[in-house]
C-alpha atoms as a PDB file:
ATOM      1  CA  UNK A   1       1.296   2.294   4.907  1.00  0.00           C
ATOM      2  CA  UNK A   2      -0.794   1.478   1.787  1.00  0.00           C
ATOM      3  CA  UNK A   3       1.128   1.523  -1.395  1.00  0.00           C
ATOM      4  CA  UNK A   4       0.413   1.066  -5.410  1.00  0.00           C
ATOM      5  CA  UNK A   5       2.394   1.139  -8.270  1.00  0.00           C
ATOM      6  CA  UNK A   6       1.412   2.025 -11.641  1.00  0.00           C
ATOM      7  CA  UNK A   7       3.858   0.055 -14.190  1.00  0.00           C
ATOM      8  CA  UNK A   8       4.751  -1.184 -17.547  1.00  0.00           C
ATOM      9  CA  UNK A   9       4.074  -4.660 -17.335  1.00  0.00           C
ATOM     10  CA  UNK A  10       3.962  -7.281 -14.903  1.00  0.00           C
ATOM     11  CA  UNK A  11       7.958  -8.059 -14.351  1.00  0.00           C
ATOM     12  CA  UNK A  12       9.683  -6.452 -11.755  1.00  0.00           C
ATOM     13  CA  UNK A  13      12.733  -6.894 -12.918  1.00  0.00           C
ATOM     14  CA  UNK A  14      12.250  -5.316 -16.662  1.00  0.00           C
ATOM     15  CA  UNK A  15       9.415  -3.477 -16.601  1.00  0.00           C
ATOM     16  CA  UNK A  16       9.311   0.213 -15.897  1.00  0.00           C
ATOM     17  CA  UNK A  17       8.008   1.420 -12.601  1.00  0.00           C
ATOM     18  CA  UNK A  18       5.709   4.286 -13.966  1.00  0.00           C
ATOM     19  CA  UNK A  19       4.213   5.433 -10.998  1.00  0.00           C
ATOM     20  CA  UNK A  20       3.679   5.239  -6.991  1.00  0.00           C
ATOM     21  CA  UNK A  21       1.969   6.636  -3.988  1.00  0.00           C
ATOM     22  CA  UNK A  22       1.781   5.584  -0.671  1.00  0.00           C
ATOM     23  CA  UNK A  23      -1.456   6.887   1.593  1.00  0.00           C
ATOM     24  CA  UNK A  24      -0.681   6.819   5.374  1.00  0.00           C
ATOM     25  CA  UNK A  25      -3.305   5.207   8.043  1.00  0.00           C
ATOM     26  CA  UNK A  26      -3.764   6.214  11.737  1.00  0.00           C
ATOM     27  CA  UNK A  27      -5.979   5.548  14.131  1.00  0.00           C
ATOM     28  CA  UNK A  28      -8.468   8.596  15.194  1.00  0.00           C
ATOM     29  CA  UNK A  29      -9.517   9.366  18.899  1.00  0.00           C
ATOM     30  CA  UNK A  30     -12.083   6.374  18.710  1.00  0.00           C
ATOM     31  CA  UNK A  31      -9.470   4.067  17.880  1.00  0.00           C
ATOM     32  CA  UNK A  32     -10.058   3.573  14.915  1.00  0.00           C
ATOM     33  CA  UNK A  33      -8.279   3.697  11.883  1.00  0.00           C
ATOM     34  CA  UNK A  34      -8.672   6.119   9.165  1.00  0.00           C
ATOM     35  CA  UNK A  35      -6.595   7.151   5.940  1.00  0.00           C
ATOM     36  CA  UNK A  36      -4.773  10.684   6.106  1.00  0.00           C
ATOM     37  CA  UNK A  37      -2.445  12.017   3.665  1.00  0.00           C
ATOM     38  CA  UNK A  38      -1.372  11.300   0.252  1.00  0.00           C
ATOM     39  CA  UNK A  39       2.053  11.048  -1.096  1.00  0.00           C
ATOM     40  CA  UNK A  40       2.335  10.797  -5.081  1.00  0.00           C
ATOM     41  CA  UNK A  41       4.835  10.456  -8.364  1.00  0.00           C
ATOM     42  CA  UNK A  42       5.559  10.041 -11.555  1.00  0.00           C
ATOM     43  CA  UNK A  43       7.933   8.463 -12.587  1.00  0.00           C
ATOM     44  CA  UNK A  44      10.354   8.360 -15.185  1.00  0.00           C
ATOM     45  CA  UNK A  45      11.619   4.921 -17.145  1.00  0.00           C
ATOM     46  CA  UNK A  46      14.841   3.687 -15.749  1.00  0.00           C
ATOM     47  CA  UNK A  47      16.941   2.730 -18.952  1.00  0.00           C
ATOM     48  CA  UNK A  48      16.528  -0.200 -20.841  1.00  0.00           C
ATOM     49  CA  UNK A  49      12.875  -0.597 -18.818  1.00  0.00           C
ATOM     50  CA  UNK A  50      10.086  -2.463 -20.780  1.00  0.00           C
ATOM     51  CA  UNK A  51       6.652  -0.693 -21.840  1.00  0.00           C
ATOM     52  CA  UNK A  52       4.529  -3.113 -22.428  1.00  0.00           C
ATOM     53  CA  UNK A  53       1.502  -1.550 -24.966  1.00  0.00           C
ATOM     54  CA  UNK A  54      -0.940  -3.800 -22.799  1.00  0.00           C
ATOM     55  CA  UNK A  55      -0.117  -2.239 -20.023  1.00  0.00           C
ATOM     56  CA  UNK A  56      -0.231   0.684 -20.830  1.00  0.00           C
ATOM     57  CA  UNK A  57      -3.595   1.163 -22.410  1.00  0.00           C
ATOM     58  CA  UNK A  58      -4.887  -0.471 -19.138  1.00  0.00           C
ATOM     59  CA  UNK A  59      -3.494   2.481 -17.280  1.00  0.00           C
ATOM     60  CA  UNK A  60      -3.725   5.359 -19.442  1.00  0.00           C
ATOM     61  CA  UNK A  61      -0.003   6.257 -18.946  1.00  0.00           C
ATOM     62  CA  UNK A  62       1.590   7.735 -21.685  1.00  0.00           C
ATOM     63  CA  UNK A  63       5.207   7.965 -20.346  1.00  0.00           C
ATOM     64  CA  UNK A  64       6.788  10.400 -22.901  1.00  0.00           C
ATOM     65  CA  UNK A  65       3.409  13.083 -22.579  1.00  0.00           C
ATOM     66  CA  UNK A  66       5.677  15.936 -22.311  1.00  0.00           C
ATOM     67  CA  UNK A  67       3.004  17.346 -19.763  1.00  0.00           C
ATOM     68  CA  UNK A  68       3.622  14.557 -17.227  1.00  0.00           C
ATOM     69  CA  UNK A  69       5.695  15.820 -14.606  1.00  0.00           C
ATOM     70  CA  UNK A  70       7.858  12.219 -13.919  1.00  0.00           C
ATOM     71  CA  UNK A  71      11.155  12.498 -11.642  1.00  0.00           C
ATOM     72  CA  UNK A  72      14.207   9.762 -12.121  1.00  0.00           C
ATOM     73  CA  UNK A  73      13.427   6.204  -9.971  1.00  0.00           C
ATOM     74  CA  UNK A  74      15.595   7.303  -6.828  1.00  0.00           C
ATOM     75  CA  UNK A  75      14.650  10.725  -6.430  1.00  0.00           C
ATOM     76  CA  UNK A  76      10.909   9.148  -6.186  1.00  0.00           C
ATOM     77  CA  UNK A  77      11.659   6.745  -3.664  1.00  0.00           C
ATOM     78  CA  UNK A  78      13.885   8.657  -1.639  1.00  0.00           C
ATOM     79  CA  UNK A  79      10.477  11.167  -1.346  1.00  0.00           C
ATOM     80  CA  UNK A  80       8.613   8.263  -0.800  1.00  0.00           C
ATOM     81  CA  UNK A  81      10.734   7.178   1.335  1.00  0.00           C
ATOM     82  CA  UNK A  82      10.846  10.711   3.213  1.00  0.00           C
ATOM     83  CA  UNK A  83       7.350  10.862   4.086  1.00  0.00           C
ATOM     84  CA  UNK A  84       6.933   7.026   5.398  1.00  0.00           C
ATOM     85  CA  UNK A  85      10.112   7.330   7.962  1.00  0.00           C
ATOM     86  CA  UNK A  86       8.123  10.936   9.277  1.00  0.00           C
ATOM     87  CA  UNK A  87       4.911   8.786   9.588  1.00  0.00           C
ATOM     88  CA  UNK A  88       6.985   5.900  11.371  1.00  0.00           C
ATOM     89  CA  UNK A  89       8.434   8.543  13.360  1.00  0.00           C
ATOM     90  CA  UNK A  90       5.234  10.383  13.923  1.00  0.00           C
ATOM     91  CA  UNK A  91       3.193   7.373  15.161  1.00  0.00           C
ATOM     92  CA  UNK A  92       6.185   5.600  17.516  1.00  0.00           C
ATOM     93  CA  UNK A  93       6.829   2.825  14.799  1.00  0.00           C
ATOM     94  CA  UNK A  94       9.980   1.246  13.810  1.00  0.00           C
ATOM     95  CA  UNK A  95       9.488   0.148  10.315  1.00  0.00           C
ATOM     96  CA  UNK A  96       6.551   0.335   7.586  1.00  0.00           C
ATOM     97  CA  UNK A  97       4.765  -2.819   6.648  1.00  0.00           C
ATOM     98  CA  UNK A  98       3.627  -1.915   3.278  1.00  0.00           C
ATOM     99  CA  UNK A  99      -0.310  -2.877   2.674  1.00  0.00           C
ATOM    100  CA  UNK A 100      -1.526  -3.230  -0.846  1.00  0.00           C
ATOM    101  CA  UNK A 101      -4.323  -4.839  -2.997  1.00  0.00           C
ATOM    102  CA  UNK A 102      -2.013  -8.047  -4.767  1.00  0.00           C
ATOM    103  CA  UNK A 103       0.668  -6.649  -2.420  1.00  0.00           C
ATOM    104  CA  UNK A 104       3.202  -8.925  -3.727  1.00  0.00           C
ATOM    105  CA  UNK A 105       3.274  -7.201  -6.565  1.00  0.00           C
ATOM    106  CA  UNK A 106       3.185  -3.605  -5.097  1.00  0.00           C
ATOM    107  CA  UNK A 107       5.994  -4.720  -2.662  1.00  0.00           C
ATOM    108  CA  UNK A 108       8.097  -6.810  -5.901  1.00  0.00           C
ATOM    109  CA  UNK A 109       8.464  -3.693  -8.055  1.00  0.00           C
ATOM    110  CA  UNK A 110       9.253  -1.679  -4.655  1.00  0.00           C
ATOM    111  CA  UNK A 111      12.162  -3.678  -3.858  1.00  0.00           C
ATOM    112  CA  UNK A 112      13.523  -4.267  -7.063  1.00  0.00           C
ATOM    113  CA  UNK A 113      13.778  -0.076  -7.833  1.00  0.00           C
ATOM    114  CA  UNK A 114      15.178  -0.226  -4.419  1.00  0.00           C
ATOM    115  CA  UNK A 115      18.003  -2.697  -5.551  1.00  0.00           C
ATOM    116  CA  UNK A 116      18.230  -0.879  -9.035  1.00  0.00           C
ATOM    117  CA  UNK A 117      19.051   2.627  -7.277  1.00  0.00           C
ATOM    118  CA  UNK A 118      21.025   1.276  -4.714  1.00  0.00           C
ATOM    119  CA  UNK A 119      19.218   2.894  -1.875  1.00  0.00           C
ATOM    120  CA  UNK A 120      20.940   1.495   1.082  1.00  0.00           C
ATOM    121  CA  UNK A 121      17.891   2.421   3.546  1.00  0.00           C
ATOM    122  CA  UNK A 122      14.531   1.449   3.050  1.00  0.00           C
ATOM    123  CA  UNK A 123      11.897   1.902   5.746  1.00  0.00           C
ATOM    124  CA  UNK A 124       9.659  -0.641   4.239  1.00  0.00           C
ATOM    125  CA  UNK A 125      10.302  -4.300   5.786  1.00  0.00           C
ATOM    126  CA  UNK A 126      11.462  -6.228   2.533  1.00  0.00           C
ATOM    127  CA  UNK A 127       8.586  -9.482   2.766  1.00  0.00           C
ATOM    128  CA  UNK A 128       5.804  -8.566   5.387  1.00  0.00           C
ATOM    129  CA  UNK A 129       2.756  -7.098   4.155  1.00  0.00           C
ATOM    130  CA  UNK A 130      -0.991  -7.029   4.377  1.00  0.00           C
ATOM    131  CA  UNK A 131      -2.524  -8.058   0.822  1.00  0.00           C
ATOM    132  CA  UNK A 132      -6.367  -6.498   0.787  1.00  0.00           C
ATOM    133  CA  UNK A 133      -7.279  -8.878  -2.242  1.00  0.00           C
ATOM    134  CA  UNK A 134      -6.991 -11.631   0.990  1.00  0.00           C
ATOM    135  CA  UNK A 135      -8.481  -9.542   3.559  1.00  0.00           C
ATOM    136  CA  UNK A 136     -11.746  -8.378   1.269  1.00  0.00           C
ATOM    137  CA  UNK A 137     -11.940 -12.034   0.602  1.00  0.00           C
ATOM    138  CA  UNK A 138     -12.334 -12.618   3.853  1.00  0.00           C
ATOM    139  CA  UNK A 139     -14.256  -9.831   4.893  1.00  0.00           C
ATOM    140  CA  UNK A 140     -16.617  -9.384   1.556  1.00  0.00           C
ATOM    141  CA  UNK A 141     -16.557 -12.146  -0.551  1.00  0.00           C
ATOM    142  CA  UNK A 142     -14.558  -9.871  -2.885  1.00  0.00           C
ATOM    143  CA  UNK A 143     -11.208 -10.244  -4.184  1.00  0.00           C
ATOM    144  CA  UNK A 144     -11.657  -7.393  -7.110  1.00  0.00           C
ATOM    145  CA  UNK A 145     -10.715  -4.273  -5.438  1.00  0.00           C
ATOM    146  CA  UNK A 146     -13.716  -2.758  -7.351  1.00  0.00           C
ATOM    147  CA  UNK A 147     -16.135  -5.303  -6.416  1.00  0.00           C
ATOM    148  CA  UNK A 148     -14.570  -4.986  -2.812  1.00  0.00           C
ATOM    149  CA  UNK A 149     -14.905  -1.184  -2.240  1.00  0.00           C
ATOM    150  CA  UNK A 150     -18.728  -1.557  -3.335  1.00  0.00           C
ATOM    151  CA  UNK A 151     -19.189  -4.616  -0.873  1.00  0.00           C
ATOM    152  CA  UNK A 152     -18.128  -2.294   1.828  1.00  0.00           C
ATOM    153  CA  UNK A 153     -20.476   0.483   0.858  1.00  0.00           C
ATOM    154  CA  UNK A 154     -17.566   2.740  -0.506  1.00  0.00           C
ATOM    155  CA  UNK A 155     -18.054   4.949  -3.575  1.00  0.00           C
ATOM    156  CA  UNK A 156     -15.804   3.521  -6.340  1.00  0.00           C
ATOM    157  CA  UNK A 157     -15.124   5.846  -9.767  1.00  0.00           C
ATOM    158  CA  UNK A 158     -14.009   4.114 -12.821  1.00  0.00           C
ATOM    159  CA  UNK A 159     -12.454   6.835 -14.266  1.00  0.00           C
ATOM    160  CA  UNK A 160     -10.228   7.318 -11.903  1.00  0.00           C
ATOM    161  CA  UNK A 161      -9.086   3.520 -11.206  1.00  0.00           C
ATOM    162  CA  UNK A 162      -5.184   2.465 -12.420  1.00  0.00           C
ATOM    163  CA  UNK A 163      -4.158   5.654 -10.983  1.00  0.00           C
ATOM    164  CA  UNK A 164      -1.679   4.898  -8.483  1.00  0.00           C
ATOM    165  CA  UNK A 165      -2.853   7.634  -5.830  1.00  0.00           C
ATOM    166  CA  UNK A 166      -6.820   6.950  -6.848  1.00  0.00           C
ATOM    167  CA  UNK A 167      -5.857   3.157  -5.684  1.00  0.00           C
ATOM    168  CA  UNK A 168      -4.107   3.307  -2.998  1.00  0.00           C
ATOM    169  CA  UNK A 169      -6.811   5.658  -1.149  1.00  0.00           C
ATOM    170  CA  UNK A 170      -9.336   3.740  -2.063  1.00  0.00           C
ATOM    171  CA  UNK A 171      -7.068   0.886  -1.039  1.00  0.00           C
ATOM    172  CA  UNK A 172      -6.592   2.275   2.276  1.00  0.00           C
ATOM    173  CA  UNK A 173     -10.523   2.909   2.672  1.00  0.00           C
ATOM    174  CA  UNK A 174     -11.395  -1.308   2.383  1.00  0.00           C
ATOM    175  CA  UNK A 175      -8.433  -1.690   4.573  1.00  0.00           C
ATOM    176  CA  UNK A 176      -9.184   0.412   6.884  1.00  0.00           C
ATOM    177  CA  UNK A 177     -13.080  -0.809   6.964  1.00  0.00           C
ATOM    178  CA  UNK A 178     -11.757  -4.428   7.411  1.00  0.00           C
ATOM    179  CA  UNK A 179      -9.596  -3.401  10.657  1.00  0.00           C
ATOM    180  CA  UNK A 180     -12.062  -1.457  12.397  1.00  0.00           C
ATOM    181  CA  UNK A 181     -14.856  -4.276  11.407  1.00  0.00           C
ATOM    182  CA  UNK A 182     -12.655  -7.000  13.026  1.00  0.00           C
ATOM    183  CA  UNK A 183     -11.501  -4.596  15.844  1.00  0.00           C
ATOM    184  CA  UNK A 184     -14.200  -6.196  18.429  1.00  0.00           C
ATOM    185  CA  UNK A 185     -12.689  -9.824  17.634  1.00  0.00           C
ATOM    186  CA  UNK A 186      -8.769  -8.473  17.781  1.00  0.00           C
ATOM    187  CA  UNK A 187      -9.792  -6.775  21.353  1.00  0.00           C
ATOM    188  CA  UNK A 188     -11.541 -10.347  22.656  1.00  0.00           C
ATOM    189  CA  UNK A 189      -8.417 -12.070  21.872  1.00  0.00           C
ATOM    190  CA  UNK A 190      -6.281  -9.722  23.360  1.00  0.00           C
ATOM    191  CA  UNK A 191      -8.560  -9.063  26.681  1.00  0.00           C
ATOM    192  CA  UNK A 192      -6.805 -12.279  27.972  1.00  0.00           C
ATOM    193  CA  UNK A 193      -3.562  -9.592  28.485  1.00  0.00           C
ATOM    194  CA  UNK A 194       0.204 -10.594  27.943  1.00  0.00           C
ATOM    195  CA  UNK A 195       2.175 -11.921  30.660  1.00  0.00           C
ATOM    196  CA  UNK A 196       6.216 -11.097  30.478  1.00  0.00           C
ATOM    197  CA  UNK A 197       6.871 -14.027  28.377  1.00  0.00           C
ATOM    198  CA  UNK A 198       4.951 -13.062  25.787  1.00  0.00           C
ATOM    199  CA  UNK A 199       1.977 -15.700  26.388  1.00  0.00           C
ATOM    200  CA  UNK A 200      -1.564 -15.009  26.653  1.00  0.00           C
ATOM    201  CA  UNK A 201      -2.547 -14.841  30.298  1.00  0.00           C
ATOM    202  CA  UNK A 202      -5.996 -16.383  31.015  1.00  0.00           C
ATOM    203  CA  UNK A 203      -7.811 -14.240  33.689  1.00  0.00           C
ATOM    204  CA  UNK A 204      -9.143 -15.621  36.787  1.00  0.00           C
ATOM    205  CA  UNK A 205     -12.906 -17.160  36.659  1.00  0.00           C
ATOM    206  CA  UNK A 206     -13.513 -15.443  40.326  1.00  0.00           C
END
């Protein structure tokens, strides 16, 4: 599940969480994966949050436009929240490990609006993730997820970047690329098979 958060700084624990969206990835017929729907909100200031003007300008977020259509912290993530667990449910998972570009701090403000509106359920596990900054790294020689998604051949629109569902889809697209790219090495390892114990079992020579 690839997630971004639009915010009003850079601390998780003062600074408003001003937006988030969460893209879901499946794999198609061919096995391979593939992003497919897009869940997205605004979101409202919890009291006493920071706004830091820096921020801000970066992306474009004007939290008091009385045309932006922001719901209170919970009632976001509880949405959120809705449309992961049918996604889980939908593709015979357990639990959501959330993927992001810097994921850390995707994952940080996540869990500390999760803390802050005491939602007792979360269907995100609270450390594990998949961080694309490392992955397009690896992949592209790109860490800058605009740098990344034109290393991969992707179409990336400036006007659109800091926009929480305009990054996480494009998010999901470099993510995506890298797993199907390294899909032929992931099914060599695993061609050994798994033997009860959990070990790699080494086929026969004959």
């Amino acid at each position: 599940m690839v997630v971004d958060v639009e915010t009003g700084g850079f601390n998780a624990q003062t600074d408003a969480l001003l937006e988030i969206a969460a893209v879901i990835v499946e794999a198609d017929a061919d096995g391979n994966l593939r992003r497919t729907d897009t869940h997205r909100y605004h979101v409202k200031p919890f009291e006493g949050a920071n706004l830091d003007p820096a921020s801000l300008a970066v992306n474009g977020i004007d939290p008091n436009h009385p045309l932006r259509p922001a719901i209170d912290e919970r009632d976001a993530l509880q949405r959120i929240f809705r449309d992961v667990r049918a996604a889980i449910r939908d593709n015979g998972c357990t639990r959501a490990i959330l993927v992001g570009h810097n994921a850390a701090f995707d994952l940080g403000f996540l869990n500390q609006a999760i803390a802050r509106t005491q939602i007792k359920r979360s269907p995100f596990h609270p450390f594990s993730c998949f961080d694309t900054a490392t992955l397009c790294g690896v992949a592209y020689g790109q860490t800058v997820l605009a740098r990344a998604v034109k290393a991969a051949g992707l179409a990336w629109d400036e006007s659109q970047a800091h926009s929480a569902a305009y990054d996480a889809q494009v998010t999901a697209d470099v993510f995506c690329d890298v797993v199907n790219r390294f899909r032929p090495i992931f099914e060599s390892a695993t061609a050994f098979g798994d033997d009860s114990n959990g070990k790699f079992a080494i086929p026969s020579e004959n």
